[in-house]
Protein backbone atom coordinates (compact mmCIF):
# COMPACT_ATOMS: atom_id res chain seq x y z
CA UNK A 1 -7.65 11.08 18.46
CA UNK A 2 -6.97 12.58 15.10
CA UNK A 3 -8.06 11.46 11.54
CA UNK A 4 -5.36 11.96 8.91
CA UNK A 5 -6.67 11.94 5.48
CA UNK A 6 -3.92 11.38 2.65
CA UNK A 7 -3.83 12.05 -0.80
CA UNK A 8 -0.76 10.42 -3.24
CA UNK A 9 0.11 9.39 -6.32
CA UNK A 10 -1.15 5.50 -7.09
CA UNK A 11 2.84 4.51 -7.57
CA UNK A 12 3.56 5.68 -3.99
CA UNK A 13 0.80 2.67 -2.26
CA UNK A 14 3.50 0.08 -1.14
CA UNK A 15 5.56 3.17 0.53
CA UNK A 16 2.60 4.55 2.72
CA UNK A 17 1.46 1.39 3.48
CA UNK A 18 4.82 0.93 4.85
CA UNK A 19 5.07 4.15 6.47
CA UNK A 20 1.71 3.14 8.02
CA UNK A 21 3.32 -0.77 9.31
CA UNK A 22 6.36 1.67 10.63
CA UNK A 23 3.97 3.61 12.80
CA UNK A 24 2.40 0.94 13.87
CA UNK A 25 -0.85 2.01 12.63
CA UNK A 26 -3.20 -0.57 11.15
CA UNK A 27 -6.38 0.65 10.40
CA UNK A 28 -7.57 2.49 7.22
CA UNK A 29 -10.10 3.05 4.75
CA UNK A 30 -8.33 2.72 0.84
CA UNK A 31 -9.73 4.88 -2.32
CA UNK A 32 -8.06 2.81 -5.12
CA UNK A 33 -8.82 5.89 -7.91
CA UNK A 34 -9.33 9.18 -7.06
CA UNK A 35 -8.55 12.48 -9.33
CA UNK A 36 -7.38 15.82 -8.47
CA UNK A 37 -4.04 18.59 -9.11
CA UNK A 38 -2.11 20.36 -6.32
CA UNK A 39 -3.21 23.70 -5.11
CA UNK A 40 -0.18 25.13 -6.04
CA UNK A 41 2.08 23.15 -7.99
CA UNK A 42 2.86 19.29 -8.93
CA UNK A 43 1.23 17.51 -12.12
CA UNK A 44 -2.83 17.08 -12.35
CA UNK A 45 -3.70 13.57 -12.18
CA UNK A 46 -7.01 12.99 -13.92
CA UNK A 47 -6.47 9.69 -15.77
CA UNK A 48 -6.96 11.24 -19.47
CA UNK A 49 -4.39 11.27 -22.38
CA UNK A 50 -3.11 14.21 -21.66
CA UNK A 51 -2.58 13.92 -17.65
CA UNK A 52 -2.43 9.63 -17.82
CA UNK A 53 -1.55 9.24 -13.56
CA UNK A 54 -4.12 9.15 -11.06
CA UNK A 55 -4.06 9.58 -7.30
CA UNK A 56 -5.34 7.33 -4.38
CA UNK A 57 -6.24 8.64 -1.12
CA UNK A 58 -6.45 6.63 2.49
CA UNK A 59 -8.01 7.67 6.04
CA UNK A 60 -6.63 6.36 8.92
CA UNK A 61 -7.43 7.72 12.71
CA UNK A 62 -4.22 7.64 15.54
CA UNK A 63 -3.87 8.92 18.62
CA UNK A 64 -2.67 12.49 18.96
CA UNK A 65 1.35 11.49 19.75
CA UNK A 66 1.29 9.18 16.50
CA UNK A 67 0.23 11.98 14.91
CA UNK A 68 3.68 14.53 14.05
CA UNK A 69 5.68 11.14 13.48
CA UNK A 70 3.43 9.93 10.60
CA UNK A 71 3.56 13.53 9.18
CA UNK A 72 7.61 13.45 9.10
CA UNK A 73 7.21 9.72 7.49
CA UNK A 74 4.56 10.98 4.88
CA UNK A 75 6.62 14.51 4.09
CA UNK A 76 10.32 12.87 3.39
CA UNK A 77 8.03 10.54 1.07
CA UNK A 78 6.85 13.27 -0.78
CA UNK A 79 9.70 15.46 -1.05
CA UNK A 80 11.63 12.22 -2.82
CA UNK A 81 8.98 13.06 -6.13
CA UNK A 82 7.63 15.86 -5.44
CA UNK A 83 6.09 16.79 -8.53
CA UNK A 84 4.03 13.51 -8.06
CA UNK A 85 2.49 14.90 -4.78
CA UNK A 86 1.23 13.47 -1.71
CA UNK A 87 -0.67 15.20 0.83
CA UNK A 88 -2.19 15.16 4.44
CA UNK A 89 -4.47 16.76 6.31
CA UNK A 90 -5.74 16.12 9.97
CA UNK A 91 -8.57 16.49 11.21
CA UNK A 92 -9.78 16.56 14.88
CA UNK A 93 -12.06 13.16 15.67
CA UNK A 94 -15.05 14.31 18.33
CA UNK A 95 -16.69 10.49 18.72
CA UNK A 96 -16.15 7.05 18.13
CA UNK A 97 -18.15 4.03 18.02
């Protein structure tokens, strides 16, 4: 089991919770508001005047084969704006309860 944490711009919410009904993945854990900028390129998002878009981030856990499929879903997503960003990372999961 993997946990895929994914950071995006707030306008891109209906399109990975699509991504997510796709992959037939139903549980997650929302962040409405969260700030941040791209390590290496792509527009800050901090909320202010000056940078006005924020970001919202979502965990979700999947088995290992659900894993490469959600990627491909997330990346074309991302690549369509990709000065807005959107990001994933996965981590492995050790235990459940």
């Amino acid at each position: 089991m993997k946990a895929v944490f994914i950071s995006f711009y707030q306008a891109f919410y209906e399109e990975v919770i699509e991504i997510l009904d796709q992959q037939e993945i139903r549980g997650f854990t929302f962040w409405e508001t969260v700030q941040g900028r791209g390590s290496n390129t792509g527009e800050p998002h901090y909320g202010t005047h000056a940078w006005p878009t924020l970001n919202s981030a979502m965990m979700t856990f999947v088995a290992d084969e659900k894993v490469q499929p959600l990627l491909k879903a997330l990346h074309k997503l991302d690549v369509s704006a990709e000065q807005q960003g959107l990001r994933a990372f996965v981590m492995n999961v050790e235990e459940t309860m």
